[in-house]
N, C-alpha and C. Protein backbone atom coordinates (compact mmCIF):
# COMPACT_ATOMS: atom_id res chain seq x y z
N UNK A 1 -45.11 -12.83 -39.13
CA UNK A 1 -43.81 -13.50 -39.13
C UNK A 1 -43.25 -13.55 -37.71
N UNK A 2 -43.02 -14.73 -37.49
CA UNK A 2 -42.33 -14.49 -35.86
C UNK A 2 -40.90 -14.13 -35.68
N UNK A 3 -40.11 -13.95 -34.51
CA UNK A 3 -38.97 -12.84 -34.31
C UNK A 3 -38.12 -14.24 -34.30
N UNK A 4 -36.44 -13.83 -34.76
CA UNK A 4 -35.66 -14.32 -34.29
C UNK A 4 -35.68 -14.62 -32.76
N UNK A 5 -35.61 -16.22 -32.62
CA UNK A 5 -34.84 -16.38 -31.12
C UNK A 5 -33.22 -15.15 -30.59
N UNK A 6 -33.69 -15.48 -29.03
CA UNK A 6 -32.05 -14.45 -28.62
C UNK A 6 -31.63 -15.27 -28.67
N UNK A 7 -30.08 -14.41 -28.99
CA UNK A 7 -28.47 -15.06 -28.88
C UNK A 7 -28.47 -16.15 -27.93
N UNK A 8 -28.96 -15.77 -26.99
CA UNK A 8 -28.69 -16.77 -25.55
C UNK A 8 -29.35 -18.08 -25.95
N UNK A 9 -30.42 -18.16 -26.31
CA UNK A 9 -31.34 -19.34 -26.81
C UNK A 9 -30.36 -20.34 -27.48
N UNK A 10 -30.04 -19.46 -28.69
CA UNK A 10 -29.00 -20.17 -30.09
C UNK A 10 -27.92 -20.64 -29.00
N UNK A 11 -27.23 -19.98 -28.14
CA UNK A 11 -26.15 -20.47 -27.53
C UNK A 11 -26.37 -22.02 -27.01
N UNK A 12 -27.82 -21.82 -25.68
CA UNK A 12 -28.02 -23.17 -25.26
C UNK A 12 -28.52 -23.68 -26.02
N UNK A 13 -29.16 -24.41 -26.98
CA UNK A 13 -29.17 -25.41 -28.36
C UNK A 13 -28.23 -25.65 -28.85
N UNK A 14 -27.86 -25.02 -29.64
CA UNK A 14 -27.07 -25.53 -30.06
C UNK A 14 -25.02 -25.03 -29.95
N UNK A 15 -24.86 -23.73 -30.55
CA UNK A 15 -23.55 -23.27 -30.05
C UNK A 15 -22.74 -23.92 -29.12
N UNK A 16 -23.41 -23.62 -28.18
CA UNK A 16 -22.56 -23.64 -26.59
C UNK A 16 -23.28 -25.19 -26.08
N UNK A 17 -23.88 -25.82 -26.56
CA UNK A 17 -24.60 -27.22 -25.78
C UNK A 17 -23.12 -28.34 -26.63
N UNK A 18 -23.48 -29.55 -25.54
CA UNK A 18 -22.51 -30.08 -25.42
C UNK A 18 -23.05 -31.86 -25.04
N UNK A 19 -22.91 -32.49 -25.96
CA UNK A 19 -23.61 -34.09 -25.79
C UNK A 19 -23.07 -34.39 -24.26
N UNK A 20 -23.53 -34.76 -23.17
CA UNK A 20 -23.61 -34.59 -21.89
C UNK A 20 -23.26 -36.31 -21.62
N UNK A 21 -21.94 -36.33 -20.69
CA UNK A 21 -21.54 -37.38 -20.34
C UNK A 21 -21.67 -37.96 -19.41
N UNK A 22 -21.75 -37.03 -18.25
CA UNK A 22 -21.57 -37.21 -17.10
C UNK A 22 -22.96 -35.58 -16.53
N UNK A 23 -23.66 -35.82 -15.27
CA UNK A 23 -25.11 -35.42 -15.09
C UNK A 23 -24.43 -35.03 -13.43
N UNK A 24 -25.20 -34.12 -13.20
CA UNK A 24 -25.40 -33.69 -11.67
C UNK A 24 -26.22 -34.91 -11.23
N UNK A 25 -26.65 -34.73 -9.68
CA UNK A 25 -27.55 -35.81 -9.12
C UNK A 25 -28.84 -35.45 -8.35
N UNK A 26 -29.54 -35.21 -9.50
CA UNK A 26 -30.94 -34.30 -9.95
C UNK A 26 -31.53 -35.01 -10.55
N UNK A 27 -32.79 -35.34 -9.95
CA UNK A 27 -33.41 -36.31 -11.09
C UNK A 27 -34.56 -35.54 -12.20
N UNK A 28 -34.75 -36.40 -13.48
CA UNK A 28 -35.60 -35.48 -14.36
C UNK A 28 -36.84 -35.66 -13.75
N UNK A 29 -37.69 -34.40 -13.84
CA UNK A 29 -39.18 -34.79 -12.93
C UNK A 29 -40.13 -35.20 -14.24
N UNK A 30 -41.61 -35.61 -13.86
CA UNK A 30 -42.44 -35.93 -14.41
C UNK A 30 -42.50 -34.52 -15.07
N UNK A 31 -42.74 -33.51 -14.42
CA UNK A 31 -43.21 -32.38 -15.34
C UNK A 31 -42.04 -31.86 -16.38
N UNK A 32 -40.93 -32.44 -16.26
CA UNK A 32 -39.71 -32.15 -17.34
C UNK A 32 -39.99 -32.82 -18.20
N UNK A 33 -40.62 -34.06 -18.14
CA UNK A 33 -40.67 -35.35 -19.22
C UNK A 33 -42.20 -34.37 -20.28
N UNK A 34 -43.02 -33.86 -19.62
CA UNK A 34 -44.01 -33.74 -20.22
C UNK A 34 -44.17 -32.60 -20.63
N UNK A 35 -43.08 -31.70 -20.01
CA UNK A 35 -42.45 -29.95 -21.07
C UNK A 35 -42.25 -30.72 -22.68
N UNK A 36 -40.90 -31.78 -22.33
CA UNK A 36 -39.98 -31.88 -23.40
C UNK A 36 -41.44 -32.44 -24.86
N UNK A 37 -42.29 -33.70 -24.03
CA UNK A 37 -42.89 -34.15 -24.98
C UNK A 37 -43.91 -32.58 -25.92
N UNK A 38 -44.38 -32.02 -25.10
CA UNK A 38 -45.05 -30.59 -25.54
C UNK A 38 -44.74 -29.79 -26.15
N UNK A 39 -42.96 -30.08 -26.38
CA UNK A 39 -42.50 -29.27 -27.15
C UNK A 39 -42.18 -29.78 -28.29
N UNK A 40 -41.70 -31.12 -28.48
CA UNK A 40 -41.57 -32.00 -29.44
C UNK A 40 -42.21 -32.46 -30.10
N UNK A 41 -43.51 -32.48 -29.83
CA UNK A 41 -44.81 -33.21 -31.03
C UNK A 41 -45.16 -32.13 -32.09
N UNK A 42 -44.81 -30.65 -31.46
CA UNK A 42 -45.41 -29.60 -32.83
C UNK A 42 -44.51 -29.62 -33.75
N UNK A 43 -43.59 -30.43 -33.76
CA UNK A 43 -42.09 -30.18 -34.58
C UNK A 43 -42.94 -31.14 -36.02
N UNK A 44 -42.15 -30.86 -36.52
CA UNK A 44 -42.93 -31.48 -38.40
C UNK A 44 -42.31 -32.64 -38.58
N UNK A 45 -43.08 -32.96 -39.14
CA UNK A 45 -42.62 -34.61 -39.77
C UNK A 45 -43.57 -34.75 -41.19
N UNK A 46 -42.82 -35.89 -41.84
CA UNK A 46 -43.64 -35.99 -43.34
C UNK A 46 -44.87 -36.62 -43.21
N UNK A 47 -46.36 -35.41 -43.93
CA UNK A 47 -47.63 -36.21 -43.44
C UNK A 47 -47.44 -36.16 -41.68
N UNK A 48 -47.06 -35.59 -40.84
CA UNK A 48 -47.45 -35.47 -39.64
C UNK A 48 -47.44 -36.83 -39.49
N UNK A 49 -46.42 -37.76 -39.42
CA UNK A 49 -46.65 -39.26 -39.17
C UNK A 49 -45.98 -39.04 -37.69
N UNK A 50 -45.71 -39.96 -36.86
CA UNK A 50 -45.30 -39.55 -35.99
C UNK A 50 -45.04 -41.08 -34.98
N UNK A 51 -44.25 -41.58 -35.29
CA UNK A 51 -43.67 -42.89 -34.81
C UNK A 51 -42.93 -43.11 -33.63
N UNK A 52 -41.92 -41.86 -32.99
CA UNK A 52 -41.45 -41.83 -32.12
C UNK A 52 -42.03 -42.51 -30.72
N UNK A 53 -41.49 -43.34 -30.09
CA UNK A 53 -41.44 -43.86 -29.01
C UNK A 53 -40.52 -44.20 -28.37
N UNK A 54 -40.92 -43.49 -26.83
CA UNK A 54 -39.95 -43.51 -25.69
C UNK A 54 -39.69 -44.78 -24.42
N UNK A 55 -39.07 -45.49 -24.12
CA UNK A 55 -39.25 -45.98 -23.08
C UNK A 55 -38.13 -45.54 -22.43
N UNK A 56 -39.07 -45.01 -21.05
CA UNK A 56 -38.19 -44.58 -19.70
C UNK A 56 -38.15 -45.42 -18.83
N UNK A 57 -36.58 -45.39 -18.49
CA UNK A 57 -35.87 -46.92 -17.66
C UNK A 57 -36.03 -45.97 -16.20
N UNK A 58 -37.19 -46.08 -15.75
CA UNK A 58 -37.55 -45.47 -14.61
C UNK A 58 -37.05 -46.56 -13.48
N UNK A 59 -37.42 -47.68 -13.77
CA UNK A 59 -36.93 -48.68 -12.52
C UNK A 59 -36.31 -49.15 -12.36
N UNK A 60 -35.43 -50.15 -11.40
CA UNK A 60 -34.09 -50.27 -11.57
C UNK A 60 -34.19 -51.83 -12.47
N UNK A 61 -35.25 -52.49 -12.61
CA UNK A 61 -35.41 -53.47 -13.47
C UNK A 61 -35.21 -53.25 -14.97
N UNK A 62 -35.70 -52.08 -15.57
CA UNK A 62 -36.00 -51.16 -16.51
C UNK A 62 -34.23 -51.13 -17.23
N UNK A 63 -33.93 -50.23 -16.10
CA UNK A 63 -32.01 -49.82 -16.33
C UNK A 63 -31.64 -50.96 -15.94
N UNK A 64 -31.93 -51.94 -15.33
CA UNK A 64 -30.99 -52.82 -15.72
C UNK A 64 -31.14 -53.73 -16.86
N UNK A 65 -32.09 -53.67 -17.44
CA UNK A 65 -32.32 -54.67 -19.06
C UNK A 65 -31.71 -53.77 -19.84
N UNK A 66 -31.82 -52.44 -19.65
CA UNK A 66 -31.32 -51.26 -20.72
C UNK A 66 -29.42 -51.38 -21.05
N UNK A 67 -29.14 -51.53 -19.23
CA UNK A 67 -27.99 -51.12 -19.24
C UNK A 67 -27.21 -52.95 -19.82
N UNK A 68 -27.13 -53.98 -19.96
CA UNK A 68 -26.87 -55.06 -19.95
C UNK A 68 -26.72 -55.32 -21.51
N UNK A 69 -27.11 -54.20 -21.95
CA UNK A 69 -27.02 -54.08 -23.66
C UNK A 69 -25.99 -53.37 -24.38
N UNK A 70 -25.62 -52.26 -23.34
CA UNK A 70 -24.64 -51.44 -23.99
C UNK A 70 -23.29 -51.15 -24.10
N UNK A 71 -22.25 -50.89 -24.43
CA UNK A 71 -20.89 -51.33 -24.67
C UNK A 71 -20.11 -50.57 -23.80
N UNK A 72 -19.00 -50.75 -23.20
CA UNK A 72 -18.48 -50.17 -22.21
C UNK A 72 -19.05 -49.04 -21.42
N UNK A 73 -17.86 -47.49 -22.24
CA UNK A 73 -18.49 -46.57 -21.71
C UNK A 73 -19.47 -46.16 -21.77
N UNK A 74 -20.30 -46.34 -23.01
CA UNK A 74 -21.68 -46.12 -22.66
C UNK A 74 -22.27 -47.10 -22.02
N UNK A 75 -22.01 -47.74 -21.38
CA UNK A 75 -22.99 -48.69 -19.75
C UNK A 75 -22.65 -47.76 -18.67
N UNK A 76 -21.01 -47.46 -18.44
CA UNK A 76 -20.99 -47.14 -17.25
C UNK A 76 -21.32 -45.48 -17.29
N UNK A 77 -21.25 -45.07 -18.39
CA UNK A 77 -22.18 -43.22 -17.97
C UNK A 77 -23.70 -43.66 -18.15
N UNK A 78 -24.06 -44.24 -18.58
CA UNK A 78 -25.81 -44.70 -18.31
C UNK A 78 -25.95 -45.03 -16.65
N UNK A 79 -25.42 -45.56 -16.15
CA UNK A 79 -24.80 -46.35 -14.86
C UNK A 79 -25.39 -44.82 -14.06
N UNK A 80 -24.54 -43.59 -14.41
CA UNK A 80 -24.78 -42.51 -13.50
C UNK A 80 -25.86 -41.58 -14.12
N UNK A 81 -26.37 -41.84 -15.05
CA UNK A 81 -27.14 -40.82 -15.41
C UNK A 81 -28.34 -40.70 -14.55
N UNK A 82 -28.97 -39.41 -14.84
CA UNK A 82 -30.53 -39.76 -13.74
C UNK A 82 -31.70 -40.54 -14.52
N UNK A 83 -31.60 -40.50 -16.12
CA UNK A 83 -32.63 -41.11 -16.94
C UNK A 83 -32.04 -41.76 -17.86
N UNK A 84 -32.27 -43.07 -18.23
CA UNK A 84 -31.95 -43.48 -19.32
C UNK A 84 -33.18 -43.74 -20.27
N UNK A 85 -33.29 -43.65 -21.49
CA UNK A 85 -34.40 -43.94 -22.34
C UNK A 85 -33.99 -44.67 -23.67
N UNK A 86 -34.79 -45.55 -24.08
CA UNK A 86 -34.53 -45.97 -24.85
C UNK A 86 -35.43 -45.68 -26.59
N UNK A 87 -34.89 -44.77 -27.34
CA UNK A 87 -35.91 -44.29 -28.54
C UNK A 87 -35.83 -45.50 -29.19
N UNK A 88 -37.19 -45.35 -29.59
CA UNK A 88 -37.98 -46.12 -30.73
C UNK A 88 -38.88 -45.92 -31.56
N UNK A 89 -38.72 -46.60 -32.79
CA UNK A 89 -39.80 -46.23 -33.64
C UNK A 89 -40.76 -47.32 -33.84
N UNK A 90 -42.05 -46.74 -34.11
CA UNK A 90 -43.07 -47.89 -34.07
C UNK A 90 -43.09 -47.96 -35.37
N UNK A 91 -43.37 -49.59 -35.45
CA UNK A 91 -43.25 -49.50 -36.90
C UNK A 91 -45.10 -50.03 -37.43
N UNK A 92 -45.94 -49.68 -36.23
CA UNK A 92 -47.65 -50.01 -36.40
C UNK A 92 -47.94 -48.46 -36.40
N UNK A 93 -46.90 -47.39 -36.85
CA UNK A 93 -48.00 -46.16 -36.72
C UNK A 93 -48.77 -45.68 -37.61
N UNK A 94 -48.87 -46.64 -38.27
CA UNK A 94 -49.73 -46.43 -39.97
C UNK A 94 -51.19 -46.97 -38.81
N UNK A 95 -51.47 -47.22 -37.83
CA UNK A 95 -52.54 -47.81 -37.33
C UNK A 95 -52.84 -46.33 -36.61
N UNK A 96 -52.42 -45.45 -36.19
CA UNK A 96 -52.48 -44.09 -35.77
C UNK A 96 -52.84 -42.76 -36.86
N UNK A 97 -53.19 -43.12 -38.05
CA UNK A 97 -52.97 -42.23 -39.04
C UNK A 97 -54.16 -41.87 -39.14
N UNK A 98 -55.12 -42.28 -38.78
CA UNK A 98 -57.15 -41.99 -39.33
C UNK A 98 -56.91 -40.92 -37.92
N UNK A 99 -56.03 -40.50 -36.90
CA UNK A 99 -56.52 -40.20 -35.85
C UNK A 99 -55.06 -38.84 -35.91
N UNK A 100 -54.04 -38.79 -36.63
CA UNK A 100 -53.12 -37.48 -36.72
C UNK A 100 -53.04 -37.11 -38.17
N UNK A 101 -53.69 -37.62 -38.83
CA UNK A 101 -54.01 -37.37 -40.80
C UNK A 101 -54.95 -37.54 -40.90
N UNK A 102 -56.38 -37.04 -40.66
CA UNK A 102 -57.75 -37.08 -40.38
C UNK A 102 -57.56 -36.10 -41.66
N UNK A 103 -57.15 -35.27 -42.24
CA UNK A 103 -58.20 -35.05 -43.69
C UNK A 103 -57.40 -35.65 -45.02
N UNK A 104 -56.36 -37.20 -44.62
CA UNK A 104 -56.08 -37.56 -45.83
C UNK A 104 -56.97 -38.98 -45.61
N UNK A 105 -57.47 -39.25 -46.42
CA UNK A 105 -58.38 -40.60 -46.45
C UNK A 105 -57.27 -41.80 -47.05
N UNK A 106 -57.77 -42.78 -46.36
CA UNK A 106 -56.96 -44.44 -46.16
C UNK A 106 -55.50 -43.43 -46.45
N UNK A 107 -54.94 -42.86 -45.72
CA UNK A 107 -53.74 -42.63 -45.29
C UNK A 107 -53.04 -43.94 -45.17
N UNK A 108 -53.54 -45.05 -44.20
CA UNK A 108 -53.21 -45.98 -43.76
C UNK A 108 -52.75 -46.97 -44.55
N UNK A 109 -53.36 -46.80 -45.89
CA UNK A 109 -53.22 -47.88 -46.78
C UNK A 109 -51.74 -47.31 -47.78
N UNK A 110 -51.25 -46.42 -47.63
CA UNK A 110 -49.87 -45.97 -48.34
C UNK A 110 -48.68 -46.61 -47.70
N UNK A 111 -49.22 -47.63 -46.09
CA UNK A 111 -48.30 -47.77 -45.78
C UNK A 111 -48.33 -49.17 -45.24
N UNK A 112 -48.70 -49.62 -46.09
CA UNK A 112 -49.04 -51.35 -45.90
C UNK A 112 -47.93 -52.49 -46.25
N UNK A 113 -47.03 -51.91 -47.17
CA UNK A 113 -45.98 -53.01 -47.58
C UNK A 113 -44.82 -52.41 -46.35
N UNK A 114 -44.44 -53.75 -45.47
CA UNK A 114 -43.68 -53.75 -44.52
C UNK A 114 -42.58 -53.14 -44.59
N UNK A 115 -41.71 -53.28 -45.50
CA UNK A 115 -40.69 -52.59 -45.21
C UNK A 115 -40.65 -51.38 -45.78
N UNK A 116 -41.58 -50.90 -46.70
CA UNK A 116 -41.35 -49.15 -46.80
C UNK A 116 -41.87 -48.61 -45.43
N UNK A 117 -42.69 -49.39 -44.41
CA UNK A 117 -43.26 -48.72 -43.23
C UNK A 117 -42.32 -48.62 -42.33
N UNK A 118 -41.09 -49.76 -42.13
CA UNK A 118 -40.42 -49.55 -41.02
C UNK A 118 -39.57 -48.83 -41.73
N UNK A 119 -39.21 -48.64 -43.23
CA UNK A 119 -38.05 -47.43 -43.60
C UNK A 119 -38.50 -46.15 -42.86
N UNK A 120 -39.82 -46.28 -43.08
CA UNK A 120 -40.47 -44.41 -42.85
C UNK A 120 -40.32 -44.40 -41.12
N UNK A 121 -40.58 -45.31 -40.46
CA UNK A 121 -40.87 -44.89 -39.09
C UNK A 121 -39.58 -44.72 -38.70
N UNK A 122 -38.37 -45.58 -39.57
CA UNK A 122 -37.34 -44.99 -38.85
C UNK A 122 -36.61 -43.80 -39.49
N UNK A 123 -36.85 -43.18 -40.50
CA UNK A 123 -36.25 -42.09 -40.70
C UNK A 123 -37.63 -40.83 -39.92
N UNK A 124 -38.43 -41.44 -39.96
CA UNK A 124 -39.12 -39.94 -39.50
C UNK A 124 -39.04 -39.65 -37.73
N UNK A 125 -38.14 -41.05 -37.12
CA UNK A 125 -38.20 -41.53 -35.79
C UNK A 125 -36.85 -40.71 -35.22
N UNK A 126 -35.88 -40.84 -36.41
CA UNK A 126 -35.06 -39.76 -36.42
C UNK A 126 -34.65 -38.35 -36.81
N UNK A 127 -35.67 -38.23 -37.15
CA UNK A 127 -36.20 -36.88 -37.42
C UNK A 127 -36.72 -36.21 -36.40
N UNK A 128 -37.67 -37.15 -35.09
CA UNK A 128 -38.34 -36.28 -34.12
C UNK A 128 -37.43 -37.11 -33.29
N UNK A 129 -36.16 -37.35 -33.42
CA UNK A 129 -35.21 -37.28 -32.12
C UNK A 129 -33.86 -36.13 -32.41
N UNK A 130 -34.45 -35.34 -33.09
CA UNK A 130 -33.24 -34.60 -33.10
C UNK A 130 -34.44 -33.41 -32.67
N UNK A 131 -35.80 -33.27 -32.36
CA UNK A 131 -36.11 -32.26 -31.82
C UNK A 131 -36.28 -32.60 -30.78
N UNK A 132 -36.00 -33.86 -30.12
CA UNK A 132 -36.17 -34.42 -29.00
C UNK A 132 -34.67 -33.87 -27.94
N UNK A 133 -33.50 -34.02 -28.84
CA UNK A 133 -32.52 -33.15 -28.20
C UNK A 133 -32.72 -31.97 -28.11
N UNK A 134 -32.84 -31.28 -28.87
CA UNK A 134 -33.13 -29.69 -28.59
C UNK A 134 -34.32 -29.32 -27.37
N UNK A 135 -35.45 -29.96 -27.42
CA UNK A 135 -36.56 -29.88 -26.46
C UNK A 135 -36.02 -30.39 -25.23
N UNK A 136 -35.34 -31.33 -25.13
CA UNK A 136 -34.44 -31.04 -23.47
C UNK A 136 -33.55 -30.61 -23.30
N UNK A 137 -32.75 -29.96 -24.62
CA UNK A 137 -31.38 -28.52 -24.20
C UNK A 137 -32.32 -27.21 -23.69
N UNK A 138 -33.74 -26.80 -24.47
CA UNK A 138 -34.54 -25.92 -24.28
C UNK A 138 -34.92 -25.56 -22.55
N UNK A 139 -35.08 -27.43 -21.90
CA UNK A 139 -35.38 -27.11 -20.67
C UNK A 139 -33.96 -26.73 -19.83
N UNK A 140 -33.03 -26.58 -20.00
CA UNK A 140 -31.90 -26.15 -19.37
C UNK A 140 -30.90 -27.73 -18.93
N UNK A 141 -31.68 -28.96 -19.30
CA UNK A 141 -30.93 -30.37 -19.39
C UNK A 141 -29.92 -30.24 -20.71
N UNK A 142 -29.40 -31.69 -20.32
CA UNK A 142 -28.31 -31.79 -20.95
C UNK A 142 -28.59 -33.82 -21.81
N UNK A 143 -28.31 -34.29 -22.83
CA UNK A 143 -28.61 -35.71 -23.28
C UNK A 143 -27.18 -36.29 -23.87
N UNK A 144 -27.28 -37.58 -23.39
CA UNK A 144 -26.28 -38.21 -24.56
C UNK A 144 -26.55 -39.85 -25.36
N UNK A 145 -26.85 -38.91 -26.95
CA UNK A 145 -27.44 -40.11 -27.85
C UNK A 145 -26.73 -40.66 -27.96
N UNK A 146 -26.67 -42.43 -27.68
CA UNK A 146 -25.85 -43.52 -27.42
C UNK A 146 -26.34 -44.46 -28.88
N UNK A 147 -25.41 -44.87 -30.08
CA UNK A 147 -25.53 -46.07 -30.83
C UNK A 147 -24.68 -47.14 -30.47
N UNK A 148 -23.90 -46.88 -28.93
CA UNK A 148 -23.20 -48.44 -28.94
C UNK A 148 -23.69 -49.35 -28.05
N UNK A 149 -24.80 -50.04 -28.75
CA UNK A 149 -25.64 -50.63 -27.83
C UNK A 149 -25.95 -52.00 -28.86
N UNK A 150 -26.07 -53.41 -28.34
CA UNK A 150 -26.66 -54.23 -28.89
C UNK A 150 -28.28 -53.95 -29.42
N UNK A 151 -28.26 -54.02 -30.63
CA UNK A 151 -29.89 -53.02 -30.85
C UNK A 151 -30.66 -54.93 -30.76
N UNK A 152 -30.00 -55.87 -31.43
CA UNK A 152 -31.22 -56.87 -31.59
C UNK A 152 -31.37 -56.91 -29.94
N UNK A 153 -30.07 -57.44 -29.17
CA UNK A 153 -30.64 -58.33 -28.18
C UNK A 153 -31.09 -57.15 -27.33
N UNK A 154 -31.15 -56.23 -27.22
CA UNK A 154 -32.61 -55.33 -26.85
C UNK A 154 -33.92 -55.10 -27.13
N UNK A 155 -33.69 -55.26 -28.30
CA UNK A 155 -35.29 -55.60 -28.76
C UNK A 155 -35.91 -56.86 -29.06
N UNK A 156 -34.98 -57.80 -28.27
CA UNK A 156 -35.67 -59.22 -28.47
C UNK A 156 -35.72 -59.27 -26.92
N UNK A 157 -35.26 -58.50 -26.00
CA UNK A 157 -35.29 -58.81 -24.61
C UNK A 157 -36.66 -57.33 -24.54
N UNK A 158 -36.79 -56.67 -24.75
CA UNK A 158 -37.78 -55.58 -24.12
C UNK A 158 -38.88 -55.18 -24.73
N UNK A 159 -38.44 -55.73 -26.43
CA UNK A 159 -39.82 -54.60 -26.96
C UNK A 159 -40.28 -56.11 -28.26
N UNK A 160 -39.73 -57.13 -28.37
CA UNK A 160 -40.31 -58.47 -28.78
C UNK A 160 -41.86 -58.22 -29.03
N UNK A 161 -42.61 -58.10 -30.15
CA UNK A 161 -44.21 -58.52 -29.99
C UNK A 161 -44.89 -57.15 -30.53
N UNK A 162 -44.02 -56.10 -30.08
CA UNK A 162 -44.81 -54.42 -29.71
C UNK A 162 -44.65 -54.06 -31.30
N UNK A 163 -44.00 -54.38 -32.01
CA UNK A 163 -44.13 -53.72 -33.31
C UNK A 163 -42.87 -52.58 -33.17
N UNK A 164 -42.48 -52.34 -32.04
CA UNK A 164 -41.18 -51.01 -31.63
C UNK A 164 -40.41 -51.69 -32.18
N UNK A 165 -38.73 -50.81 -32.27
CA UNK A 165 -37.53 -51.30 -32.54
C UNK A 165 -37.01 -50.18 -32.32
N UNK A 166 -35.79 -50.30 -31.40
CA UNK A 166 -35.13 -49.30 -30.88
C UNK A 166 -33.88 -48.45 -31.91
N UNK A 167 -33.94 -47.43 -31.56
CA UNK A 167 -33.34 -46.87 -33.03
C UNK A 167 -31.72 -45.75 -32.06
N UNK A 168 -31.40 -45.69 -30.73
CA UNK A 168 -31.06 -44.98 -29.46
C UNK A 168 -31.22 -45.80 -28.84
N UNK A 169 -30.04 -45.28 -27.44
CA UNK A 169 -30.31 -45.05 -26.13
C UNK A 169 -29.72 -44.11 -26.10
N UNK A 170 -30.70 -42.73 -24.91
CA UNK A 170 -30.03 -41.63 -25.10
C UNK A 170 -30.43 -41.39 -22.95
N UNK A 171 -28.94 -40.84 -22.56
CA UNK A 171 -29.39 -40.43 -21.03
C UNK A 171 -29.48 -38.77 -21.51
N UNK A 172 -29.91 -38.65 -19.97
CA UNK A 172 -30.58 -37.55 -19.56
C UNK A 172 -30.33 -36.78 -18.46
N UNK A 173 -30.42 -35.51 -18.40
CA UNK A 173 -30.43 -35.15 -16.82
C UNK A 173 -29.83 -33.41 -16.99
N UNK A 174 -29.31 -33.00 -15.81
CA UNK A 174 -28.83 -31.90 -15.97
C UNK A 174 -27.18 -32.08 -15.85
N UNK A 175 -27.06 -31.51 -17.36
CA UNK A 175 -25.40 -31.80 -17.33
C UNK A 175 -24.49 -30.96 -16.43
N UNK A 176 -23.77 -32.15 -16.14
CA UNK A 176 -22.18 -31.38 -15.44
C UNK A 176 -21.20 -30.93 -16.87
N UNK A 177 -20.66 -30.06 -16.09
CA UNK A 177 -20.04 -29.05 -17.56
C UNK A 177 -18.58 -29.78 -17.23
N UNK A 178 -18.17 -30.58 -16.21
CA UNK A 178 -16.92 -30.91 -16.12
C UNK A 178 -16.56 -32.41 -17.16
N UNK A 179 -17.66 -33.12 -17.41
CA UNK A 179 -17.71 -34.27 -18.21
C UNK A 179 -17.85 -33.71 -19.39
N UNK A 180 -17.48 -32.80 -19.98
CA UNK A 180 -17.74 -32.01 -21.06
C UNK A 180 -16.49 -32.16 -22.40
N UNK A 181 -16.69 -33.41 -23.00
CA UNK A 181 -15.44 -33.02 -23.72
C UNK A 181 -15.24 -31.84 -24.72
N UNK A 182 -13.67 -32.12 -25.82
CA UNK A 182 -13.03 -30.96 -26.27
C UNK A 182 -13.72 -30.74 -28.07
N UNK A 183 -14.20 -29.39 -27.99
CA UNK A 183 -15.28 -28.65 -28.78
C UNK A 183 -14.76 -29.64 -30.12
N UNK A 184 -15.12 -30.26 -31.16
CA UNK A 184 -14.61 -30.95 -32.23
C UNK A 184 -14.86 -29.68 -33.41
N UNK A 185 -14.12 -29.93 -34.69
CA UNK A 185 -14.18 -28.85 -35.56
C UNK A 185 -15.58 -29.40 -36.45
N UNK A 186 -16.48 -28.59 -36.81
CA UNK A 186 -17.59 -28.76 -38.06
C UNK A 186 -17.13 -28.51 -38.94
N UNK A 187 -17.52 -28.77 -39.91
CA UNK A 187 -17.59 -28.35 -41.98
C UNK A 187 -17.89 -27.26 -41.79
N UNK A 188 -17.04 -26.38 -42.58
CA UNK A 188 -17.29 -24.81 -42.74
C UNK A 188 -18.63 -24.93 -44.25
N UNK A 189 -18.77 -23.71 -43.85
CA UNK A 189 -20.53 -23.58 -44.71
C UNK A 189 -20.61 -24.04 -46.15
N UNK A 190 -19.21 -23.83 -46.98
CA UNK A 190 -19.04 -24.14 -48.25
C UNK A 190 -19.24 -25.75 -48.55
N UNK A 191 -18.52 -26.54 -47.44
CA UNK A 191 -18.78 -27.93 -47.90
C UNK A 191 -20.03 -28.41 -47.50
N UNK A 192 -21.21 -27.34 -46.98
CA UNK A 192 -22.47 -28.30 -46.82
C UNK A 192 -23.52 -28.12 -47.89
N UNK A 193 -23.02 -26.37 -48.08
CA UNK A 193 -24.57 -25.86 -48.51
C UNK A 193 -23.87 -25.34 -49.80
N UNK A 194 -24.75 -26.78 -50.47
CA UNK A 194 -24.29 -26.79 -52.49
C UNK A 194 -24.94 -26.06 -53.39
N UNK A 195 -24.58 -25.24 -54.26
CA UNK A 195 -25.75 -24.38 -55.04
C UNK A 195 -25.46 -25.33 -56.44
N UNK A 196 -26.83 -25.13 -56.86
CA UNK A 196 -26.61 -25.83 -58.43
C UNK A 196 -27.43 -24.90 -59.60
């Protein structure tokens, strides 16, 4: 059985972490991008399907198709962030399944009628973006998942043809604690967790 994480851990995840608005001026390195992915693929998904896809607005061509999509303030804190990315789910990853579900046979074929495939890629797409936040709170970064974004005319301007569809835009970087807004209240434990 493995040990509880320390206090300190629980703190930066989740407790004490804070959807990140505003970023120091640090850029994320290649080897941060490829911690976070290393840590994020062992995370579970149903059938190990695994749809998630990233595009990093590495260039300024990149951020600027990204940024030309999104609604005020989220343009202009994308504007300063050091990474912007745009999540997506593929909705061809039933074409990946003989090769991450290798001992279920025609896996592939459970997922042939179109729209139960793009239902699944996008709930399981959001499923491995919420370990996708934690796997860059883990590296000592900070993210902020953005839905106010034109989703068609982004995906008719960037990802048209690919079978993707963007489901996010989320920046990146190492947060400044001063862009930090005020702690909001959660559901106390009774209204989540129902016994029957």
């Amino acid at each position: 059985m493995s040990s509880p994480i320390s206090e300190s851990a629980i703190s930066q995840l989740f407790a004490e972490a804070h959807t990140a608005k505003t970023f120091l001026n640090e850029p994320v390195t290649d080897a941060q991008i490829e911690a976070i992915y290393e840590m994020l693929k062992w995370a579970p998904t149903t059938m190990n399907i695994q749809p998630l896809r990233l595009i990093l607005g590495r260039s300024e061509e990149a951020r600027a198709q990204i940024l030309q999509h999104l609604s005020g303030s989220n343009r202009e804190q994308a504007e300063a962030a050091p990474l912007v990315t745009v999540v997506c789910a593929d909705t061809n990853f039933h074409d990946t399944l003989n090769e991450v579900v290798p001992h279920i046979a025609n896996a592939r074929e459970f997922f042939l009628d179109d729209a139960r495939r793009e239902a699944t890629a996008r709930h399981q797409t959001w499923l491995q973006s919420g370990y996708l936040i934690l796997a860059i709170r883990a590296l000592g970064l900070g993210c902020g998942p953005m839905l106010g974004y034109d989703a068609a005319g982004l995906d008719d301007s960037m990802l048209k043809g690919s079978g993707l569809v963007s489901t996010m835009v989320m920046t990146s970087g190492v947060p400044d604690p001063a862009g930090y807004g005020v702690r909001r209240p959660r559901l106390d434990l009774d209204s989540v967790m129902l016994e029957r």
